[in-house]
C-alpha atoms as a PDB file:
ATOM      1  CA  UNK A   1       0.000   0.000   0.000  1.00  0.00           C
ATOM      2  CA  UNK A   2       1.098   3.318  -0.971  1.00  0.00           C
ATOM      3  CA  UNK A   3      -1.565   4.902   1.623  1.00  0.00           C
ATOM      4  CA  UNK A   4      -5.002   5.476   3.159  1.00  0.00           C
ATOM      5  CA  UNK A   5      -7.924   6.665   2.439  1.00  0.00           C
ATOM      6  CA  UNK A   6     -10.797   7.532   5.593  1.00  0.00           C
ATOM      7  CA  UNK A   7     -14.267   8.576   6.064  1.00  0.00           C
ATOM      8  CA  UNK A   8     -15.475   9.826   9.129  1.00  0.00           C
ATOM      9  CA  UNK A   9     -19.602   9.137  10.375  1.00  0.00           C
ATOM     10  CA  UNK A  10     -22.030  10.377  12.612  1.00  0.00           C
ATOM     11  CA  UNK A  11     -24.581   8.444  14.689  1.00  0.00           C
ATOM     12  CA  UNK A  12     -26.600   9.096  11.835  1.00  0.00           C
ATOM     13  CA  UNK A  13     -24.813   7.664   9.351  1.00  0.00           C
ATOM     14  CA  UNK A  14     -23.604  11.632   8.031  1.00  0.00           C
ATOM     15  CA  UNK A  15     -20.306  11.746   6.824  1.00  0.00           C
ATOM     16  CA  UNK A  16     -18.204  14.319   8.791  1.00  0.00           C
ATOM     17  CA  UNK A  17     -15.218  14.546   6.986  1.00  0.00           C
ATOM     18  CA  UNK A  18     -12.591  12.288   5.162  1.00  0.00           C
ATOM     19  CA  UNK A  19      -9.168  12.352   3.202  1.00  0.00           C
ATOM     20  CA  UNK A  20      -6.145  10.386   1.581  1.00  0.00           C
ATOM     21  CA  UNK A  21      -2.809  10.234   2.951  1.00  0.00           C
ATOM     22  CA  UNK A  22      -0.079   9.036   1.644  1.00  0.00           C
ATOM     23  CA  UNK A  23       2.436   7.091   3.479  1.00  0.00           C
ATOM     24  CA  UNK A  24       5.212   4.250   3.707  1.00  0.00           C
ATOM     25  CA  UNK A  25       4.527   0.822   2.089  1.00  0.00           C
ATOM     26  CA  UNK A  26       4.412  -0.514   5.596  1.00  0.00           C
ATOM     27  CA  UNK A  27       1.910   1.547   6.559  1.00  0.00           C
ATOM     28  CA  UNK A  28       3.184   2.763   9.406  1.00  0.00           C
ATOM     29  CA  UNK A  29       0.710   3.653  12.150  1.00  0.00           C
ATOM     30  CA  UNK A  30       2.081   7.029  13.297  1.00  0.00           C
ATOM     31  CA  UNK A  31       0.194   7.768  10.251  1.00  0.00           C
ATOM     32  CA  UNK A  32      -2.805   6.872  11.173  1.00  0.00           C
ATOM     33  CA  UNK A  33      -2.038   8.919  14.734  1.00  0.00           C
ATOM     34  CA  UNK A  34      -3.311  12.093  13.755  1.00  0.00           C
ATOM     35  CA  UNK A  35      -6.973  10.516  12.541  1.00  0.00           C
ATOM     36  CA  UNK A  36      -7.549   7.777  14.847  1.00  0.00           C
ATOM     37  CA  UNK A  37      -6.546  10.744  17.860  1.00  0.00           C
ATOM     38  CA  UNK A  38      -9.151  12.979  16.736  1.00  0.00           C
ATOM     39  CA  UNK A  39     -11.838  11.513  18.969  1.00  0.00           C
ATOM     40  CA  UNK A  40     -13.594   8.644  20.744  1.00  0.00           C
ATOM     41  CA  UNK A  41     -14.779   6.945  17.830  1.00  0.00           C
ATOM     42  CA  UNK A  42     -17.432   4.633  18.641  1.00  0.00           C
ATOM     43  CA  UNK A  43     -16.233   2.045  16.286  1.00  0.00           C
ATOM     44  CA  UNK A  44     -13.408   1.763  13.571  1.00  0.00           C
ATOM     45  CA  UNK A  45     -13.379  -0.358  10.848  1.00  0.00           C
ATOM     46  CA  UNK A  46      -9.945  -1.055   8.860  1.00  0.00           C
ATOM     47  CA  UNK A  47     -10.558  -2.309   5.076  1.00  0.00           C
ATOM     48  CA  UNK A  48      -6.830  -3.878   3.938  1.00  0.00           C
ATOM     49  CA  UNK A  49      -5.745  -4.996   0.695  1.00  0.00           C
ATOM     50  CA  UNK A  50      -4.396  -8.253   1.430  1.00  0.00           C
ATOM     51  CA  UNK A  51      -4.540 -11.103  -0.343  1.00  0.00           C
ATOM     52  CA  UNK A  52      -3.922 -13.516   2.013  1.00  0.00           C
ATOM     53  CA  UNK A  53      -7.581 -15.206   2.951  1.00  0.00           C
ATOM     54  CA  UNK A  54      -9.507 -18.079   2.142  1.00  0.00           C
ATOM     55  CA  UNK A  55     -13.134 -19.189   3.065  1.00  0.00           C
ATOM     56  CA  UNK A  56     -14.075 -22.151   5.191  1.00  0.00           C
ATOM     57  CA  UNK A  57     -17.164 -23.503   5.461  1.00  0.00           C
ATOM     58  CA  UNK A  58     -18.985 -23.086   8.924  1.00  0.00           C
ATOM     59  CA  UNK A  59     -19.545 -26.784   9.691  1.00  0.00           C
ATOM     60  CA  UNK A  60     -15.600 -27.450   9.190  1.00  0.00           C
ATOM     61  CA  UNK A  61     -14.215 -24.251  10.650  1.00  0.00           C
ATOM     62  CA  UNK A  62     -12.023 -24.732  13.782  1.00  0.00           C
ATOM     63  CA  UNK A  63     -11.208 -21.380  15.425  1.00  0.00           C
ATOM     64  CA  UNK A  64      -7.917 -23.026  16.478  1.00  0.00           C
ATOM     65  CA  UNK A  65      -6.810 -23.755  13.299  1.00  0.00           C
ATOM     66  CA  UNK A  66      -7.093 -19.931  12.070  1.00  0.00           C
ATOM     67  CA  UNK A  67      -3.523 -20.164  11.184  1.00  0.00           C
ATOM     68  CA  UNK A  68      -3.287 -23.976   9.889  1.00  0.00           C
ATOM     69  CA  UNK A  69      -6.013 -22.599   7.026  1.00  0.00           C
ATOM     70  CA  UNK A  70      -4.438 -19.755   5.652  1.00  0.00           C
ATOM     71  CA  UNK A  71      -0.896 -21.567   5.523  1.00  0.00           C
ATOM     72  CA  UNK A  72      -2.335 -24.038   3.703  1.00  0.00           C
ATOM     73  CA  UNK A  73      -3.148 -21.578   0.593  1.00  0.00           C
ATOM     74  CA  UNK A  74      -0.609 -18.885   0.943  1.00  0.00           C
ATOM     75  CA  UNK A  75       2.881 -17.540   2.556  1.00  0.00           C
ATOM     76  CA  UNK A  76       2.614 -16.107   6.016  1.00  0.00           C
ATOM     77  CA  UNK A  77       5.379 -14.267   7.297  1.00  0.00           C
ATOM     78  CA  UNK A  78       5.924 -14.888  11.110  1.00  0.00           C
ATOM     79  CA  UNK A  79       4.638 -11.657  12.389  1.00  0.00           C
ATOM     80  CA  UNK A  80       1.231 -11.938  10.300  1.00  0.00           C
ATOM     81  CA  UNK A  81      -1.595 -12.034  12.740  1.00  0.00           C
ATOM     82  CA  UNK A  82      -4.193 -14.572  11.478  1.00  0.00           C
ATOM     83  CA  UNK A  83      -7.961 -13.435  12.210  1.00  0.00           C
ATOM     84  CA  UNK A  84     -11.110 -14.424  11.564  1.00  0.00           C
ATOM     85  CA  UNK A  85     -15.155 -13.091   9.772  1.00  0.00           C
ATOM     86  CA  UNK A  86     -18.433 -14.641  10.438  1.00  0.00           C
ATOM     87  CA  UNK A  87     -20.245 -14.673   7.426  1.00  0.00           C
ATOM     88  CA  UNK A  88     -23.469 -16.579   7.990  1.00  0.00           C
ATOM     89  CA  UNK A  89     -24.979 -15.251   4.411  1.00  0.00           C
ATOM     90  CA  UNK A  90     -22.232 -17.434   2.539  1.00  0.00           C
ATOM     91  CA  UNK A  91     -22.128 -20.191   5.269  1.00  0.00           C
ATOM     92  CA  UNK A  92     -18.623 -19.596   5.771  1.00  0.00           C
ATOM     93  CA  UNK A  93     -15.852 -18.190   7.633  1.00  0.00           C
ATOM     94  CA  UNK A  94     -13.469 -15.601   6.048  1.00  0.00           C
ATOM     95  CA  UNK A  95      -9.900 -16.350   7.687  1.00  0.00           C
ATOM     96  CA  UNK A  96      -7.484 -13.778   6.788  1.00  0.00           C
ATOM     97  CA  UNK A  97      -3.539 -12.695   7.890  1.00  0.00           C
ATOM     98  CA  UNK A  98      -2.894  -8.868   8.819  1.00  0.00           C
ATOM     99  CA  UNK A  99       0.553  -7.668   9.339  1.00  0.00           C
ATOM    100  CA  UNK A 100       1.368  -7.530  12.963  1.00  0.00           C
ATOM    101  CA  UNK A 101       2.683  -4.166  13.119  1.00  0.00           C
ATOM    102  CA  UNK A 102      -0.167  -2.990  11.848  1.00  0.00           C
ATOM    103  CA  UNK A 103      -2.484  -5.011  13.441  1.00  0.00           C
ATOM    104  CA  UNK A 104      -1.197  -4.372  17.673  1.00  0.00           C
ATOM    105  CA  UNK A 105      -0.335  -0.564  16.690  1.00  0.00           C
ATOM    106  CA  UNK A 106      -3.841   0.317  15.122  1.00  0.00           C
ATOM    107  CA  UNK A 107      -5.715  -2.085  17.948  1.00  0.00           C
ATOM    108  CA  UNK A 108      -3.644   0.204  20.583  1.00  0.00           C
ATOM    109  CA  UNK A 109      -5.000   3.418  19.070  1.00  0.00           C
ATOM    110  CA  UNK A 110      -8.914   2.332  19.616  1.00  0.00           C
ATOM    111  CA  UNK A 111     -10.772   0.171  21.374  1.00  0.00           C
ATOM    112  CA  UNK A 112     -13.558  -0.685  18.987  1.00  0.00           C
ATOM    113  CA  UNK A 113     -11.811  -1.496  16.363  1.00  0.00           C
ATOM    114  CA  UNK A 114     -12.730  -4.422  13.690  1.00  0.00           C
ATOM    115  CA  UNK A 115     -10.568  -5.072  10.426  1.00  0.00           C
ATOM    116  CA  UNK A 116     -11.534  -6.387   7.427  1.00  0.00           C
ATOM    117  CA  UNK A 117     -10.072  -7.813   4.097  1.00  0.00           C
ATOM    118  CA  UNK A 118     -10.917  -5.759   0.906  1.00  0.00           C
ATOM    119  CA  UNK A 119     -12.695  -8.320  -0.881  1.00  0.00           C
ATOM    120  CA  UNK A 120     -14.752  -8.961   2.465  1.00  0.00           C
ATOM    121  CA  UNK A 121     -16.136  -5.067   0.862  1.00  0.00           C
ATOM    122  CA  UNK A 122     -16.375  -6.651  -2.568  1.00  0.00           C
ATOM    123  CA  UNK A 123     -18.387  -9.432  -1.206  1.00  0.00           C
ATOM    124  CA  UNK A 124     -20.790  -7.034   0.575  1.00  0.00           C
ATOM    125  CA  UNK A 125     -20.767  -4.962  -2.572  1.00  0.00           C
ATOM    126  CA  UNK A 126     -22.208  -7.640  -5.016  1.00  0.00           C
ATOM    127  CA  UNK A 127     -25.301  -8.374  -2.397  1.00  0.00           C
ATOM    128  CA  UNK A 128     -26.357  -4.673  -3.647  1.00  0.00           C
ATOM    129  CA  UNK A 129     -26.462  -5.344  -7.305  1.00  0.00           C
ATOM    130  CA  UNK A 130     -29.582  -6.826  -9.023  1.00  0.00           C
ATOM    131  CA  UNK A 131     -27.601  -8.625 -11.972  1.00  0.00           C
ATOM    132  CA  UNK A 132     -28.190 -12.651 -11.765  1.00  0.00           C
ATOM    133  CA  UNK A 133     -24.671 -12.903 -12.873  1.00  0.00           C
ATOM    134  CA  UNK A 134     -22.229 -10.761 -10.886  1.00  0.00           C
ATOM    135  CA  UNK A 135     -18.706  -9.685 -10.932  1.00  0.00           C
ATOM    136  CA  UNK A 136     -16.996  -7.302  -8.630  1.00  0.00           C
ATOM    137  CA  UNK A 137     -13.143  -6.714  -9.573  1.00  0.00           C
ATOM    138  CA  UNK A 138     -10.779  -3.779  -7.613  1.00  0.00           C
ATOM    139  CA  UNK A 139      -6.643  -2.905  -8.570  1.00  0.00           C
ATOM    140  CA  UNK A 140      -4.502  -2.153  -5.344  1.00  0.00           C
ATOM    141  CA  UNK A 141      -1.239  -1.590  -5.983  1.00  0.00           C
ATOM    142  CA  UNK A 142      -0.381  -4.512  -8.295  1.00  0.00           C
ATOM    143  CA  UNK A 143      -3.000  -6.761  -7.281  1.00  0.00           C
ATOM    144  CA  UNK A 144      -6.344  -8.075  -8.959  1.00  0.00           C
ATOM    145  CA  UNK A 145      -9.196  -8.698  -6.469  1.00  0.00           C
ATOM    146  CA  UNK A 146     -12.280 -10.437  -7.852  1.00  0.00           C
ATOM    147  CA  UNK A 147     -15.176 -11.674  -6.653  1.00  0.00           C
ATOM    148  CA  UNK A 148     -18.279 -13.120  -8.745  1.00  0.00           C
ATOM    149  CA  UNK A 149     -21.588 -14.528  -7.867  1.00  0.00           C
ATOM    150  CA  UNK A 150     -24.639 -15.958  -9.332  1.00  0.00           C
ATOM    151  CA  UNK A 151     -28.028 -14.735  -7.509  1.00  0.00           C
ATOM    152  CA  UNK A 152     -27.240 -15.314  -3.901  1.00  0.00           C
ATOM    153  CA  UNK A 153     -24.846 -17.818  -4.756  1.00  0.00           C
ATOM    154  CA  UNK A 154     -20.798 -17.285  -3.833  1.00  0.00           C
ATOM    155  CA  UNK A 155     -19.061 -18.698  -7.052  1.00  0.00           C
ATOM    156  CA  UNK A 156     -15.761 -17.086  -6.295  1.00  0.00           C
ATOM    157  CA  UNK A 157     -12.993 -14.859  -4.416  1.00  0.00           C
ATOM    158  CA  UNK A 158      -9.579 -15.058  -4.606  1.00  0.00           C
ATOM    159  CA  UNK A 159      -6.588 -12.393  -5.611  1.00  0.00           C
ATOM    160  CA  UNK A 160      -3.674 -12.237  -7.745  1.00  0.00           C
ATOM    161  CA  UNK A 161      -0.514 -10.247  -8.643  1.00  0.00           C
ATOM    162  CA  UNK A 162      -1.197  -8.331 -11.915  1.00  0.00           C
ATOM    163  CA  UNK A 163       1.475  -5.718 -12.477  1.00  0.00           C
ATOM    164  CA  UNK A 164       0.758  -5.146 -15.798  1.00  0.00           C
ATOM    165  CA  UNK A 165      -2.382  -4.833 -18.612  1.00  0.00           C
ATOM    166  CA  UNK A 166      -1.955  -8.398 -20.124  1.00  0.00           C
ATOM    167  CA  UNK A 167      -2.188 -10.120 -16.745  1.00  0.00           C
ATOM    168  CA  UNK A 168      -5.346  -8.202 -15.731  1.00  0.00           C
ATOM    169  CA  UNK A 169      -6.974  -9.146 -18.832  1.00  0.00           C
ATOM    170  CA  UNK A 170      -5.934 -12.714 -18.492  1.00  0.00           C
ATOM    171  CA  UNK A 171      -7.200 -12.909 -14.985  1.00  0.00           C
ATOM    172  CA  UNK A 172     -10.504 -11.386 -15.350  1.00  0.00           C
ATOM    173  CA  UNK A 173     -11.187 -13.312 -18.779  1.00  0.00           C
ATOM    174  CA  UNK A 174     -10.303 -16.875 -16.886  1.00  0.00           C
ATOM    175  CA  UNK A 175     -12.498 -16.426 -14.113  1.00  0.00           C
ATOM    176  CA  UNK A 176     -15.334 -15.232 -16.294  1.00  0.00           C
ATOM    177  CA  UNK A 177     -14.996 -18.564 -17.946  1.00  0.00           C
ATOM    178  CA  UNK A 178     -14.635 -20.270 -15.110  1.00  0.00           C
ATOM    179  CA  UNK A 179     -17.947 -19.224 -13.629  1.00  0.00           C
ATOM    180  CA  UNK A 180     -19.267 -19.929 -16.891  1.00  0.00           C
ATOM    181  CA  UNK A 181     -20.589 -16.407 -17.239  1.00  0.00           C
ATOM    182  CA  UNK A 182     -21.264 -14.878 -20.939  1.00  0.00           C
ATOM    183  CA  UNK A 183     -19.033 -11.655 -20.759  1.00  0.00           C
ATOM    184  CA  UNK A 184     -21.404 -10.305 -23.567  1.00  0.00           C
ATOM    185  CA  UNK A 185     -24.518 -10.600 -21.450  1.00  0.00           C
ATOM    186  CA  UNK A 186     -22.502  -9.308 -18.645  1.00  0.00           C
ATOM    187  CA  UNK A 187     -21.522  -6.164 -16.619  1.00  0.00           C
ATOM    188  CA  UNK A 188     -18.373  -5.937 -15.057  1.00  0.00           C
ATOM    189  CA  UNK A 189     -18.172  -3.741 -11.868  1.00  0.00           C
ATOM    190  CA  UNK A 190     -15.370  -1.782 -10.410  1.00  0.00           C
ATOM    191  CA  UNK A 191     -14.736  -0.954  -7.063  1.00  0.00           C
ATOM    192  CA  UNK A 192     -12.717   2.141  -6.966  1.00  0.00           C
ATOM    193  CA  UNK A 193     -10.162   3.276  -9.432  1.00  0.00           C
ATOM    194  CA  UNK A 194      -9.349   1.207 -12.686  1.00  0.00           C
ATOM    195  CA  UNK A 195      -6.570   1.863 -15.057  1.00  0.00           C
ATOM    196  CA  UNK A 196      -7.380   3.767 -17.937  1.00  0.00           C
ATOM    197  CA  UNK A 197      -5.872   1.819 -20.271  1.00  0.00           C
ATOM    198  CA  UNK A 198      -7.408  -1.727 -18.597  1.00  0.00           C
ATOM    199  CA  UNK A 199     -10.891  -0.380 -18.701  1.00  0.00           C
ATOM    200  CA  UNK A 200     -10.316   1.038 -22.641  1.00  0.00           C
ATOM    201  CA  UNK A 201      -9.217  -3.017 -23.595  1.00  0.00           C
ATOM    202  CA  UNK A 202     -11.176  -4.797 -20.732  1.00  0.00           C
ATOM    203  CA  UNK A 203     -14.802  -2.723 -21.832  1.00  0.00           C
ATOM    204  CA  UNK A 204     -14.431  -4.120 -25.399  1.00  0.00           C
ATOM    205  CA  UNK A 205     -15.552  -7.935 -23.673  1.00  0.00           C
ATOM    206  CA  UNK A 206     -18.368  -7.153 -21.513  1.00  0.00           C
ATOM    207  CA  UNK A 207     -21.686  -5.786 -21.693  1.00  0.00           C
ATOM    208  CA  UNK A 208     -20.881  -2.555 -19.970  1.00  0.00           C
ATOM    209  CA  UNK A 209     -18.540  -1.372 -16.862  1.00  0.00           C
ATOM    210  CA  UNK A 210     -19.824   0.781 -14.119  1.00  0.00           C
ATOM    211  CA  UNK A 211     -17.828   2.113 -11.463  1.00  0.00           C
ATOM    212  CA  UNK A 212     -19.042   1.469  -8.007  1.00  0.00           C
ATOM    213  CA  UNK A 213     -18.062   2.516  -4.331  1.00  0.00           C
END
Protein backbone atom coordinates (compact mmCIF):
# COMPACT_ATOMS: atom_id res chain seq x y z
CA UNK A 1 0.00 0.00 0.00
CA UNK A 2 1.10 3.32 -0.97
CA UNK A 3 -1.57 4.90 1.62
CA UNK A 4 -5.00 5.48 3.16
CA UNK A 5 -7.92 6.66 2.44
CA UNK A 6 -10.80 7.53 5.59
CA UNK A 7 -14.27 8.58 6.06
CA UNK A 8 -15.48 9.83 9.13
CA UNK A 9 -19.60 9.14 10.38
CA UNK A 10 -22.03 10.38 12.61
CA UNK A 11 -24.58 8.44 14.69
CA UNK A 12 -26.60 9.10 11.84
CA UNK A 13 -24.81 7.66 9.35
CA UNK A 14 -23.60 11.63 8.03
CA UNK A 15 -20.31 11.75 6.82
CA UNK A 16 -18.20 14.32 8.79
CA UNK A 17 -15.22 14.55 6.99
CA UNK A 18 -12.59 12.29 5.16
CA UNK A 19 -9.17 12.35 3.20
CA UNK A 20 -6.14 10.39 1.58
CA UNK A 21 -2.81 10.23 2.95
CA UNK A 22 -0.08 9.04 1.64
CA UNK A 23 2.44 7.09 3.48
CA UNK A 24 5.21 4.25 3.71
CA UNK A 25 4.53 0.82 2.09
CA UNK A 26 4.41 -0.51 5.60
CA UNK A 27 1.91 1.55 6.56
CA UNK A 28 3.18 2.76 9.41
CA UNK A 29 0.71 3.65 12.15
CA UNK A 30 2.08 7.03 13.30
CA UNK A 31 0.19 7.77 10.25
CA UNK A 32 -2.81 6.87 11.17
CA UNK A 33 -2.04 8.92 14.73
CA UNK A 34 -3.31 12.09 13.76
CA UNK A 35 -6.97 10.52 12.54
CA UNK A 36 -7.55 7.78 14.85
CA UNK A 37 -6.55 10.74 17.86
CA UNK A 38 -9.15 12.98 16.74
CA UNK A 39 -11.84 11.51 18.97
CA UNK A 40 -13.59 8.64 20.74
CA UNK A 41 -14.78 6.94 17.83
CA UNK A 42 -17.43 4.63 18.64
CA UNK A 43 -16.23 2.05 16.29
CA UNK A 44 -13.41 1.76 13.57
CA UNK A 45 -13.38 -0.36 10.85
CA UNK A 46 -9.95 -1.06 8.86
CA UNK A 47 -10.56 -2.31 5.08
CA UNK A 48 -6.83 -3.88 3.94
CA UNK A 49 -5.75 -5.00 0.69
CA UNK A 50 -4.40 -8.25 1.43
CA UNK A 51 -4.54 -11.10 -0.34
CA UNK A 52 -3.92 -13.52 2.01
CA UNK A 53 -7.58 -15.21 2.95
CA UNK A 54 -9.51 -18.08 2.14
CA UNK A 55 -13.13 -19.19 3.07
CA UNK A 56 -14.08 -22.15 5.19
CA UNK A 57 -17.16 -23.50 5.46
CA UNK A 58 -18.98 -23.09 8.92
CA UNK A 59 -19.54 -26.78 9.69
CA UNK A 60 -15.60 -27.45 9.19
CA UNK A 61 -14.21 -24.25 10.65
CA UNK A 62 -12.02 -24.73 13.78
CA UNK A 63 -11.21 -21.38 15.43
CA UNK A 64 -7.92 -23.03 16.48
CA UNK A 65 -6.81 -23.76 13.30
CA UNK A 66 -7.09 -19.93 12.07
CA UNK A 67 -3.52 -20.16 11.18
CA UNK A 68 -3.29 -23.98 9.89
CA UNK A 69 -6.01 -22.60 7.03
CA UNK A 70 -4.44 -19.75 5.65
CA UNK A 71 -0.90 -21.57 5.52
CA UNK A 72 -2.34 -24.04 3.70
CA UNK A 73 -3.15 -21.58 0.59
CA UNK A 74 -0.61 -18.89 0.94
CA UNK A 75 2.88 -17.54 2.56
CA UNK A 76 2.61 -16.11 6.02
CA UNK A 77 5.38 -14.27 7.30
CA UNK A 78 5.92 -14.89 11.11
CA UNK A 79 4.64 -11.66 12.39
CA UNK A 80 1.23 -11.94 10.30
CA UNK A 81 -1.59 -12.03 12.74
CA UNK A 82 -4.19 -14.57 11.48
CA UNK A 83 -7.96 -13.44 12.21
CA UNK A 84 -11.11 -14.42 11.56
CA UNK A 85 -15.15 -13.09 9.77
CA UNK A 86 -18.43 -14.64 10.44
CA UNK A 87 -20.24 -14.67 7.43
CA UNK A 88 -23.47 -16.58 7.99
CA UNK A 89 -24.98 -15.25 4.41
CA UNK A 90 -22.23 -17.43 2.54
CA UNK A 91 -22.13 -20.19 5.27
CA UNK A 92 -18.62 -19.60 5.77
CA UNK A 93 -15.85 -18.19 7.63
CA UNK A 94 -13.47 -15.60 6.05
CA UNK A 95 -9.90 -16.35 7.69
CA UNK A 96 -7.48 -13.78 6.79
CA UNK A 97 -3.54 -12.70 7.89
CA UNK A 98 -2.89 -8.87 8.82
CA UNK A 99 0.55 -7.67 9.34
CA UNK A 100 1.37 -7.53 12.96
CA UNK A 101 2.68 -4.17 13.12
CA UNK A 102 -0.17 -2.99 11.85
CA UNK A 103 -2.48 -5.01 13.44
CA UNK A 104 -1.20 -4.37 17.67
CA UNK A 105 -0.33 -0.56 16.69
CA UNK A 106 -3.84 0.32 15.12
CA UNK A 107 -5.71 -2.08 17.95
CA UNK A 108 -3.64 0.20 20.58
CA UNK A 109 -5.00 3.42 19.07
CA UNK A 110 -8.91 2.33 19.62
CA UNK A 111 -10.77 0.17 21.37
CA UNK A 112 -13.56 -0.68 18.99
CA UNK A 113 -11.81 -1.50 16.36
CA UNK A 114 -12.73 -4.42 13.69
CA UNK A 115 -10.57 -5.07 10.43
CA UNK A 116 -11.53 -6.39 7.43
CA UNK A 117 -10.07 -7.81 4.10
CA UNK A 118 -10.92 -5.76 0.91
CA UNK A 119 -12.69 -8.32 -0.88
CA UNK A 120 -14.75 -8.96 2.46
CA UNK A 121 -16.14 -5.07 0.86
CA UNK A 122 -16.37 -6.65 -2.57
CA UNK A 123 -18.39 -9.43 -1.21
CA UNK A 124 -20.79 -7.03 0.58
CA UNK A 125 -20.77 -4.96 -2.57
CA UNK A 126 -22.21 -7.64 -5.02
CA UNK A 127 -25.30 -8.37 -2.40
CA UNK A 128 -26.36 -4.67 -3.65
CA UNK A 129 -26.46 -5.34 -7.30
CA UNK A 130 -29.58 -6.83 -9.02
CA UNK A 131 -27.60 -8.62 -11.97
CA UNK A 132 -28.19 -12.65 -11.77
CA UNK A 133 -24.67 -12.90 -12.87
CA UNK A 134 -22.23 -10.76 -10.89
CA UNK A 135 -18.71 -9.68 -10.93
CA UNK A 136 -17.00 -7.30 -8.63
CA UNK A 137 -13.14 -6.71 -9.57
CA UNK A 138 -10.78 -3.78 -7.61
CA UNK A 139 -6.64 -2.90 -8.57
CA UNK A 140 -4.50 -2.15 -5.34
CA UNK A 141 -1.24 -1.59 -5.98
CA UNK A 142 -0.38 -4.51 -8.30
CA UNK A 143 -3.00 -6.76 -7.28
CA UNK A 144 -6.34 -8.08 -8.96
CA UNK A 145 -9.20 -8.70 -6.47
CA UNK A 146 -12.28 -10.44 -7.85
CA UNK A 147 -15.18 -11.67 -6.65
CA UNK A 148 -18.28 -13.12 -8.75
CA UNK A 149 -21.59 -14.53 -7.87
CA UNK A 150 -24.64 -15.96 -9.33
CA UNK A 151 -28.03 -14.74 -7.51
CA UNK A 152 -27.24 -15.31 -3.90
CA UNK A 153 -24.85 -17.82 -4.76
CA UNK A 154 -20.80 -17.28 -3.83
CA UNK A 155 -19.06 -18.70 -7.05
CA UNK A 156 -15.76 -17.09 -6.30
CA UNK A 157 -12.99 -14.86 -4.42
CA UNK A 158 -9.58 -15.06 -4.61
CA UNK A 159 -6.59 -12.39 -5.61
CA UNK A 160 -3.67 -12.24 -7.75
CA UNK A 161 -0.51 -10.25 -8.64
CA UNK A 162 -1.20 -8.33 -11.92
CA UNK A 163 1.47 -5.72 -12.48
CA UNK A 164 0.76 -5.15 -15.80
CA UNK A 165 -2.38 -4.83 -18.61
CA UNK A 166 -1.96 -8.40 -20.12
CA UNK A 167 -2.19 -10.12 -16.74
CA UNK A 168 -5.35 -8.20 -15.73
CA UNK A 169 -6.97 -9.15 -18.83
CA UNK A 170 -5.93 -12.71 -18.49
CA UNK A 171 -7.20 -12.91 -14.98
CA UNK A 172 -10.50 -11.39 -15.35
CA UNK A 173 -11.19 -13.31 -18.78
CA UNK A 174 -10.30 -16.87 -16.89
CA UNK A 175 -12.50 -16.43 -14.11
CA UNK A 176 -15.33 -15.23 -16.29
CA UNK A 177 -15.00 -18.56 -17.95
CA UNK A 178 -14.63 -20.27 -15.11
CA UNK A 179 -17.95 -19.22 -13.63
CA UNK A 180 -19.27 -19.93 -16.89
CA UNK A 181 -20.59 -16.41 -17.24
CA UNK A 182 -21.26 -14.88 -20.94
CA UNK A 183 -19.03 -11.65 -20.76
CA UNK A 184 -21.40 -10.30 -23.57
CA UNK A 185 -24.52 -10.60 -21.45
CA UNK A 186 -22.50 -9.31 -18.64
CA UNK A 187 -21.52 -6.16 -16.62
CA UNK A 188 -18.37 -5.94 -15.06
CA UNK A 189 -18.17 -3.74 -11.87
CA UNK A 190 -15.37 -1.78 -10.41
CA UNK A 191 -14.74 -0.95 -7.06
CA UNK A 192 -12.72 2.14 -6.97
CA UNK A 193 -10.16 3.28 -9.43
CA UNK A 194 -9.35 1.21 -12.69
CA UNK A 195 -6.57 1.86 -15.06
CA UNK A 196 -7.38 3.77 -17.94
CA UNK A 197 -5.87 1.82 -20.27
CA UNK A 198 -7.41 -1.73 -18.60
CA UNK A 199 -10.89 -0.38 -18.70
CA UNK A 200 -10.32 1.04 -22.64
CA UNK A 201 -9.22 -3.02 -23.59
CA UNK A 202 -11.18 -4.80 -20.73
CA UNK A 203 -14.80 -2.72 -21.83
CA UNK A 204 -14.43 -4.12 -25.40
CA UNK A 205 -15.55 -7.94 -23.67
CA UNK A 206 -18.37 -7.15 -21.51
CA UNK A 207 -21.69 -5.79 -21.69
CA UNK A 208 -20.88 -2.56 -19.97
CA UNK A 209 -18.54 -1.37 -16.86
CA UNK A 210 -19.82 0.78 -14.12
CA UNK A 211 -17.83 2.11 -11.46
CA UNK A 212 -19.04 1.47 -8.01
CA UNK A 213 -18.06 2.52 -4.33
Amino acid sequence: MSGYSFIIYDRNGTALSEGNRPCPVDLAVKELEPVLRKGQFSSVSVYYATWKYTLVPSVHYEKDHQRGYLTGVRDLLEDDVALSLDMPARKAVMVFAMPGAVYRGISALSRNVRFYPLSHLLMDRLSMLEDNNRIVVSFSEGMLHIVAAERERLLFANSFPSADLATAEYFILSVTKEVMFNPEHTVLYVYGQIPGQIKMDISRYFAGMRNIQ
